[in-house]
Protein backbone atom coordinates (compact mmCIF):
# COMPACT_ATOMS: atom_id res chain seq x y z
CA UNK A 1 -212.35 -98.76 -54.34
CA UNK A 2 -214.62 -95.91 -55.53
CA UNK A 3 -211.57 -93.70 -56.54
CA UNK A 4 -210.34 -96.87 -58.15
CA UNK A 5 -213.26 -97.11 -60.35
CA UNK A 6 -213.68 -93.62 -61.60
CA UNK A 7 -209.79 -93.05 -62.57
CA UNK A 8 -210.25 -96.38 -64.56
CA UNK A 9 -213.72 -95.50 -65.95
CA UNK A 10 -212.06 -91.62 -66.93
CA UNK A 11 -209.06 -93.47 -68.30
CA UNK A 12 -211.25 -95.81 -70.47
CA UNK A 13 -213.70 -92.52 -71.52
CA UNK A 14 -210.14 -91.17 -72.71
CA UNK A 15 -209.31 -94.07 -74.46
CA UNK A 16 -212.82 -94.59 -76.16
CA UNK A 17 -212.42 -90.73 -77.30
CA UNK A 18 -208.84 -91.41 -78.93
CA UNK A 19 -210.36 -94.42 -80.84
CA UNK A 20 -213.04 -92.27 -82.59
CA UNK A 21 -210.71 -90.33 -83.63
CA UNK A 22 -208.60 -93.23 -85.04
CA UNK A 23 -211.80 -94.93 -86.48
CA UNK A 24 -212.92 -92.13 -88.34
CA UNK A 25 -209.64 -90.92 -89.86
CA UNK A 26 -208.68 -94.40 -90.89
CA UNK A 27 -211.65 -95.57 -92.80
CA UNK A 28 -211.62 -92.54 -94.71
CA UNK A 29 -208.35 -93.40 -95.59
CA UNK A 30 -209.40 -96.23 -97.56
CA UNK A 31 -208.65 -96.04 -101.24
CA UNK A 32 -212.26 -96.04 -103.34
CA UNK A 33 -215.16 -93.80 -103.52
CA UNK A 34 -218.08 -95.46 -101.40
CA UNK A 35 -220.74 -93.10 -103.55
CA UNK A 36 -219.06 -95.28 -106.84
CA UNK A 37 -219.37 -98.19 -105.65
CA UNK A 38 -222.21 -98.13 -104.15
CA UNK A 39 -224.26 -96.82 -107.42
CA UNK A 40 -221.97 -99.25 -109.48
CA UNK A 41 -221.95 -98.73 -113.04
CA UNK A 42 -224.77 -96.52 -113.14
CA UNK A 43 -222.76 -93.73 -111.39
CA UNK A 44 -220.31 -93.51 -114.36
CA UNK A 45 -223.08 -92.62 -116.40
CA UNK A 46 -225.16 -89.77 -114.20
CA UNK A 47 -222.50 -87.40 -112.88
CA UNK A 48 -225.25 -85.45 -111.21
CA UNK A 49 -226.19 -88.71 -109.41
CA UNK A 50 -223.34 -89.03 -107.56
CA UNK A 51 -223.02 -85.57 -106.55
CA UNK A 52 -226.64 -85.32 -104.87
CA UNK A 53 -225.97 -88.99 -103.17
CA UNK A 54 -222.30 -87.53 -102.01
CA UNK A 55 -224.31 -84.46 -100.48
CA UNK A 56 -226.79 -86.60 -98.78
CA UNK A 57 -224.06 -88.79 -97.13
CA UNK A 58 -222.55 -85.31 -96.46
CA UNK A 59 -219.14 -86.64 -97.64
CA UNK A 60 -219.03 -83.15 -99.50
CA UNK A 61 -218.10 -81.66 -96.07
CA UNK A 62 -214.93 -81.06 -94.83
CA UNK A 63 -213.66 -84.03 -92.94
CA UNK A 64 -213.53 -82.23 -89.26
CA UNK A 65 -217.44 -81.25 -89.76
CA UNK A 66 -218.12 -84.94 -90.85
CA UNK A 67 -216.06 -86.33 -87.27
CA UNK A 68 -218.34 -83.45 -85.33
CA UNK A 69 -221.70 -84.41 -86.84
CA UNK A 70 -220.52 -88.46 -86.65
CA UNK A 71 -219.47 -88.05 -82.75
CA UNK A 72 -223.01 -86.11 -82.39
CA UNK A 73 -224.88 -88.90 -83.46
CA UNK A 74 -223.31 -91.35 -82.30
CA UNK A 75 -223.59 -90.01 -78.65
CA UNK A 76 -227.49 -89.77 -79.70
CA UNK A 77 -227.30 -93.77 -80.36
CA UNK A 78 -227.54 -92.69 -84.08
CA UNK A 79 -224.51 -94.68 -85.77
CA UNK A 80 -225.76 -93.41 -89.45
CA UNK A 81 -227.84 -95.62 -91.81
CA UNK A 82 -225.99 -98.57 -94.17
CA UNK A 83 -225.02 -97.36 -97.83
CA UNK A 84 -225.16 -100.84 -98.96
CA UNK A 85 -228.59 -101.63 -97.43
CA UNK A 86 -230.12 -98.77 -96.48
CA UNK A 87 -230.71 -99.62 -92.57
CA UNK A 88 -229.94 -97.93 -89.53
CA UNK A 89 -226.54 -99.03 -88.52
CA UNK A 90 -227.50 -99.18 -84.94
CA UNK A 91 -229.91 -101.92 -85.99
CA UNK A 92 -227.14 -104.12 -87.83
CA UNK A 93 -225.20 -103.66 -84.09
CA UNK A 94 -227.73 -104.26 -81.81
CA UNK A 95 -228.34 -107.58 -83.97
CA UNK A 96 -224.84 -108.85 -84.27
CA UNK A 97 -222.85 -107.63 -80.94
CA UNK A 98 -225.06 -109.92 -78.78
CA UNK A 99 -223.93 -113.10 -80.89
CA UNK A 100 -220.72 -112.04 -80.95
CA UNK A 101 -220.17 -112.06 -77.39
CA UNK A 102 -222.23 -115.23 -76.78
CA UNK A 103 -219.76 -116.85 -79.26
CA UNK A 104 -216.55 -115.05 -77.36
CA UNK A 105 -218.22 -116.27 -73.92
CA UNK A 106 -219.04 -119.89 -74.91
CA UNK A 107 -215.24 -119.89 -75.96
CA UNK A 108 -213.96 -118.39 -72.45
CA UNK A 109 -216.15 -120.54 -70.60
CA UNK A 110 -214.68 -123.70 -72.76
CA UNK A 111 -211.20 -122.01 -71.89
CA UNK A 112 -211.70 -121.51 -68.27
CA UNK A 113 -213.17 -125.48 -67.67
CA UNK A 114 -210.63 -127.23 -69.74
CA UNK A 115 -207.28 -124.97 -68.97
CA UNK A 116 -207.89 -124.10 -65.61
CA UNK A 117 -207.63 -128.04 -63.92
CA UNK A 118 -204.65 -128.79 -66.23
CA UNK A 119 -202.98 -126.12 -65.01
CA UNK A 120 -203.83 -126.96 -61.44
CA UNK A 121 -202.32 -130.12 -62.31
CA UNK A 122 -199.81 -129.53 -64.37
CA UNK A 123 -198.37 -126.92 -61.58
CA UNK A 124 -199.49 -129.61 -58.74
CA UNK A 125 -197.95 -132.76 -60.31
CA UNK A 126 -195.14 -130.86 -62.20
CA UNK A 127 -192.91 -134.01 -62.27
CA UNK A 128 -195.24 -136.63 -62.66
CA UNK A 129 -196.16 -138.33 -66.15
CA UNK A 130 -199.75 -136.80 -65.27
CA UNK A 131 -198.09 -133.59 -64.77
CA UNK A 132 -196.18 -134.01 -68.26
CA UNK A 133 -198.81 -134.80 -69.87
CA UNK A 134 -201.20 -132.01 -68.73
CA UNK A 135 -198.79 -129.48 -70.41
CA UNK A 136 -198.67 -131.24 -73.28
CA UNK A 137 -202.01 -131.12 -74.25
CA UNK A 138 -202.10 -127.20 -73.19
CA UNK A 139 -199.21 -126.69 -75.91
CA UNK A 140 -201.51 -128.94 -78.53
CA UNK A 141 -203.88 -126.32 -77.27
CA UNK A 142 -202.91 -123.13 -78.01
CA UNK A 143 -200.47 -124.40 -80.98
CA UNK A 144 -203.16 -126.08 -83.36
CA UNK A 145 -204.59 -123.03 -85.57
CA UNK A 146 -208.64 -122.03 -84.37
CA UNK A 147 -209.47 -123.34 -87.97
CA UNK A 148 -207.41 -126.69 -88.27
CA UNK A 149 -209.30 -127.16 -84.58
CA UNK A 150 -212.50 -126.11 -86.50
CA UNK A 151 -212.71 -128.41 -89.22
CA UNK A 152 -211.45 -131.26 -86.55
CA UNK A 153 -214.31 -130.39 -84.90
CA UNK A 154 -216.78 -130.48 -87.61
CA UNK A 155 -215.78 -134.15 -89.21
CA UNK A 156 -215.50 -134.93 -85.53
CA UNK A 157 -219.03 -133.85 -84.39
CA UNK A 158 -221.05 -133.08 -87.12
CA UNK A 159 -219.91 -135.80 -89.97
CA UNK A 160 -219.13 -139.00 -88.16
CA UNK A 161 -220.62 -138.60 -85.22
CA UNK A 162 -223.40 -136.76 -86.19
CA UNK A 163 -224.27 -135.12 -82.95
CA UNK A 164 -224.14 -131.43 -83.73
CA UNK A 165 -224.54 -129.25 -86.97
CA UNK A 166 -221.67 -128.31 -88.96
CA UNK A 167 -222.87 -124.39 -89.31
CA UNK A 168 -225.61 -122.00 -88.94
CA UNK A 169 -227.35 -119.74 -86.86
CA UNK A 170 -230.58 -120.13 -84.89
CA UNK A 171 -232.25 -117.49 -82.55
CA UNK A 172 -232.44 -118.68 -79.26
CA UNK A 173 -236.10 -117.87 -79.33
CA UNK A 174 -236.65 -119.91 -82.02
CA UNK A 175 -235.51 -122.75 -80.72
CA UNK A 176 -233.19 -123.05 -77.41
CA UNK A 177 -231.69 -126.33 -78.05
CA UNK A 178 -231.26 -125.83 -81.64
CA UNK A 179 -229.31 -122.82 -80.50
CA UNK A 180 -227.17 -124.10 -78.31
CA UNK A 181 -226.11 -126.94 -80.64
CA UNK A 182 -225.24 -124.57 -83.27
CA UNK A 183 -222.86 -122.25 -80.06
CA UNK A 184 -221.92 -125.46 -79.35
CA UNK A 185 -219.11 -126.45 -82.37
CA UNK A 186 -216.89 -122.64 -82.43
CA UNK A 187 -217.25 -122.50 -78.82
CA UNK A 188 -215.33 -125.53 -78.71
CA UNK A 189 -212.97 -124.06 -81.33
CA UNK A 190 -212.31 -120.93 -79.97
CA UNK A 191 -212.20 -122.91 -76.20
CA UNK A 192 -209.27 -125.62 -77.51
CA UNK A 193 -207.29 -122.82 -78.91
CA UNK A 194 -207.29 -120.67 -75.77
CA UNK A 195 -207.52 -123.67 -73.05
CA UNK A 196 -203.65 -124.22 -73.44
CA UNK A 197 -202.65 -120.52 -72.65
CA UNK A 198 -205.20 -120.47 -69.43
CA UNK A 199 -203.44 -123.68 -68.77
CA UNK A 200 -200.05 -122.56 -69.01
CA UNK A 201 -200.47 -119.04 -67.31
CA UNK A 202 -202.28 -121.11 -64.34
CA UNK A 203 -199.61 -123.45 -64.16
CA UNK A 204 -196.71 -120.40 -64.16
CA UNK A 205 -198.54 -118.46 -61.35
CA UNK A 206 -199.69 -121.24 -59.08
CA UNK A 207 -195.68 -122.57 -59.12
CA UNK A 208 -194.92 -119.10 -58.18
CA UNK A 209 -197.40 -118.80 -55.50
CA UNK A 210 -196.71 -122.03 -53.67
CA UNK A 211 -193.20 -120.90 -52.94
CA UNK A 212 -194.27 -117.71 -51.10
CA UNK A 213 -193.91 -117.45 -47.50
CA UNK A 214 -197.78 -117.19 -46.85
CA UNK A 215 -198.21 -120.76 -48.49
CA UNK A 216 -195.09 -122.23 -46.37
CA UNK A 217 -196.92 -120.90 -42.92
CA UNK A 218 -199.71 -122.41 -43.91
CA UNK A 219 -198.04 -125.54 -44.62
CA UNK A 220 -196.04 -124.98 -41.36
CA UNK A 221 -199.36 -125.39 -39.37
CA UNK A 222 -200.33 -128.39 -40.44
CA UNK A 223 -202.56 -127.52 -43.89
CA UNK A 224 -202.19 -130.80 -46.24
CA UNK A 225 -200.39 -129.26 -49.77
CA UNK A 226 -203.95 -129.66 -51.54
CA UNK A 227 -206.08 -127.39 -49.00
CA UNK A 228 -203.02 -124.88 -49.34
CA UNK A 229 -202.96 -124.49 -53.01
CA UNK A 230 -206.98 -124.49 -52.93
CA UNK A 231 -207.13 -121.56 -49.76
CA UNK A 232 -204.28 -119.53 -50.36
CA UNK A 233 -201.90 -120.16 -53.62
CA UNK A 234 -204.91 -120.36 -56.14
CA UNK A 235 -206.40 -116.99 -55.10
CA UNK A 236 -203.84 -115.51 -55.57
CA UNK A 237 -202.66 -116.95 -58.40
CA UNK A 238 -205.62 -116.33 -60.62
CA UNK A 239 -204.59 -112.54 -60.58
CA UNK A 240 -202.66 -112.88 -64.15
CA UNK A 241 -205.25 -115.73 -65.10
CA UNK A 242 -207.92 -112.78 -65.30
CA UNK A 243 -205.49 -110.34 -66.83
CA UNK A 244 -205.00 -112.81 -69.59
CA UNK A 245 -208.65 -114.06 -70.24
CA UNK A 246 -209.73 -109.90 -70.15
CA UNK A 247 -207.17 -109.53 -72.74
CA UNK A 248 -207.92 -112.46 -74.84
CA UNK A 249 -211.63 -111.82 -74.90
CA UNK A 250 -211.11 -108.35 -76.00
CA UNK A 251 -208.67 -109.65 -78.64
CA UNK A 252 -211.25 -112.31 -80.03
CA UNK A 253 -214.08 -109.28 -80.44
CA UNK A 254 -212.73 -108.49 -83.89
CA UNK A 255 -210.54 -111.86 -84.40
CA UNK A 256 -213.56 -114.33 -84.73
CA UNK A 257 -213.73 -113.57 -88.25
CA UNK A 258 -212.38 -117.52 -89.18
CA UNK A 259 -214.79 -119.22 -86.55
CA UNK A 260 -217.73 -117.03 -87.71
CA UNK A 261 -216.57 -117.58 -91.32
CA UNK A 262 -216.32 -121.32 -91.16
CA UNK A 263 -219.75 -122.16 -89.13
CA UNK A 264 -221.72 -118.98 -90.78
CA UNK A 265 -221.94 -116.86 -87.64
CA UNK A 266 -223.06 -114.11 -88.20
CA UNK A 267 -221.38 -111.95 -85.88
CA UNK A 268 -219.79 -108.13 -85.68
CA UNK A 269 -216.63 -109.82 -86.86
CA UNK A 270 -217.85 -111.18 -90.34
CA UNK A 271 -220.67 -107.65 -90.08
CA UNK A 272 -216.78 -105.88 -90.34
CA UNK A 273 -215.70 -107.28 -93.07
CA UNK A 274 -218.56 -107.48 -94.96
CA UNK A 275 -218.96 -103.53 -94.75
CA UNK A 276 -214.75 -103.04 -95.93
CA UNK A 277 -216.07 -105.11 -99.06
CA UNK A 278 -218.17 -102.90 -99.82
CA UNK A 279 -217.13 -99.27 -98.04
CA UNK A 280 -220.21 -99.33 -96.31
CA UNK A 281 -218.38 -96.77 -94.28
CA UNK A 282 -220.90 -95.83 -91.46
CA UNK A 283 -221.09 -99.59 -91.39
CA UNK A 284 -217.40 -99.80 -90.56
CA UNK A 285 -217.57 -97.11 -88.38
CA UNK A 286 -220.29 -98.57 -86.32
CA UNK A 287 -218.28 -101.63 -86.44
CA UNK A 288 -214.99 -100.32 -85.08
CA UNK A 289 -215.81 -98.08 -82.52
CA UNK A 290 -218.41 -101.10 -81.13
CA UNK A 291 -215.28 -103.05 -81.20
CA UNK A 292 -213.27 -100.45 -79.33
CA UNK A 293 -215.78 -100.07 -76.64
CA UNK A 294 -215.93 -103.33 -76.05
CA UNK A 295 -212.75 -104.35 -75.52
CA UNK A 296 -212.73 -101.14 -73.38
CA UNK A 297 -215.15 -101.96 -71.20
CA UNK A 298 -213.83 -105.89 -70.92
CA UNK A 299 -210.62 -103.62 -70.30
CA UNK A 300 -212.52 -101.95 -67.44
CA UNK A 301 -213.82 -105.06 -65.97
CA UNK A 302 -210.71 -106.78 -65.51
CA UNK A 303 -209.23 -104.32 -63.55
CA UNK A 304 -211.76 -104.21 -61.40
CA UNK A 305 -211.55 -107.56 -61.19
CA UNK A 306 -207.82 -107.85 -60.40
CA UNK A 307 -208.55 -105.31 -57.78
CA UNK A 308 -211.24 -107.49 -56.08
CA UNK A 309 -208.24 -110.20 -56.33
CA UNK A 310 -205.23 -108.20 -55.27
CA UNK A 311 -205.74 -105.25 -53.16
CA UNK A 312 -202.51 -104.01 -54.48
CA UNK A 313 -203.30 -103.42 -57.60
CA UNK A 314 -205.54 -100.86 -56.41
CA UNK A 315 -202.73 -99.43 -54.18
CA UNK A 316 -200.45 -98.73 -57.24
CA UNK A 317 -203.26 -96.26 -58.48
């Protein structure tokens, strides 16, 4: 398990290094000088202006010695400071990443409670109207678009009903409950969209599990069909379950920029965009390689996880 671990975790270090290099290279391919715009229209008029702010961004330098003194820093836990604001850019991450992985964990955790028994039933009562109509509401699911759900949700919830706020943010510091009503609403929207591919994946394993030999021995001596899917097929089964939610959740780290949009979340997602508006570019580059090693550490932790599930996938290292 230990040599399991540390070829994943040089594999990911690999990975993370590659993604620098792409991060760096392709935000300085972006048309548009970030000096310009930032000074707006006073630049046009106070050449010498631009040049001094160019040389203290050190966007002057050729674009290897800019990659060496950006890697430098960043390995420091210096990310560069904002050109639109004038803040540390570590600051601006430390701020946002923690919301946007509450918002990507309510979601999974919506995901996980709501697909997880309809595929269980789905796969259990396959040809029952129950059954039927289990996997129908996992394809309403994952077909209805995260923002159609969204706006359900909010004239739901928050305009007849009442019960929750439409958008906003609130520390959870501030006030706890306040907080959680506010995760409450793109959790759910983010949850709906994803439930109906847990569902489905569930559903596809756990009919392919129950026809392995294992599951007929057990059956064989005398374990009702229940206590067999429960002890042995759904074990097993939850192998790709975990592949899928580890890749989903990595996904959603830079594709919550709708949910965060449409209840004002201010998360890394809408922190990314925000920053290519402007060509903020340490911004973006703080943004994208957080993004990166996130989704490579999620990356790391569910094979580790699959692992714990399925000794064989540590045997194929």
């Amino acid at each position: 398990m230990l040599n399991f671990f540390f070829e994943r975790l040089l594999s990911s270090l690999i990975t993370l290094a590659i993604a620098a290099v792409g991060v760096f290279l392709i935000v300085h391919m972006i048309p548009g000088d970030p000096v310009m715009i930032m000074l707006g229209e006073a630049a046009g008029g106070d050449p010498e202006t631009v040049a001094r702010v160019t040389r203290e961004l050190g966007l002057d330098k050729p674009l290897l010695t800019q990659f060496l003194h950006w890697i430098g820093n960043i390995v420091q836990g210096d990310f560069g400071t904002s050109i639109r604001s004038g803040e540390p850019v570590a600051e601006a991450l430390l701020l946002r990443i923690p919301r946007s992985l509450e918002l990507i964990l309510g979601g999974l955790i919506v995901a996980v409670l709501l697909g997880l028994p309809l595929g269980v039933i789905s796969a259990r009562k396959r040809d029952t109207v129950i059954g039927t109509l289990s996997s129908t509401v996992a394809v309403i699911g994952f077909s209805a678009p995260v923002f159609v759900t969204g706006v359900l949700l909010v004239v739901c919830f928050a305009v007849w009903l009442q019960w929750l706020p439409s958008s906003g943010y609130v520390a959870f510091g501030d006030d706890p409950w306040l907080h959680l009503s506010c995760l409450l609403l793109p959790s759910l929207a983010i949850g709906i969209n994803f439930m109906g591919v847990v569902a489905r994946v569930t559903r596809a394993s756990l009919i392919d599990t129950m026809r392995r030999d294992y599951v007929a021995m057990a059956r064989s001596k005398g374990l009702s069909r229940s206590r067999a899917l429960i002890r042995h097929a759904l074990p097993n089964a939850m192998v790709p379950v975990i592949a899928i939610v580890g890749i989903r959740a990595g996904n959603l780290l830079g594709g919550t920029v709708i949910v965060e949009a449409l209840f004002d979340w201010p998360g890394l997602s809408s922190l990314l965009v925000s920053a290519s508006f402007a060509r903020d570019y340490p911004l973006m580059q703080g943004s994208l390689i957080s993004i990166f090693a996130l989704f490579i550490v999620i990356s790391l932790m569910i094979d580790l996880a699959q692992s714990f599930f399925d000794p064989r996938v540590r045997a194929a290292t």
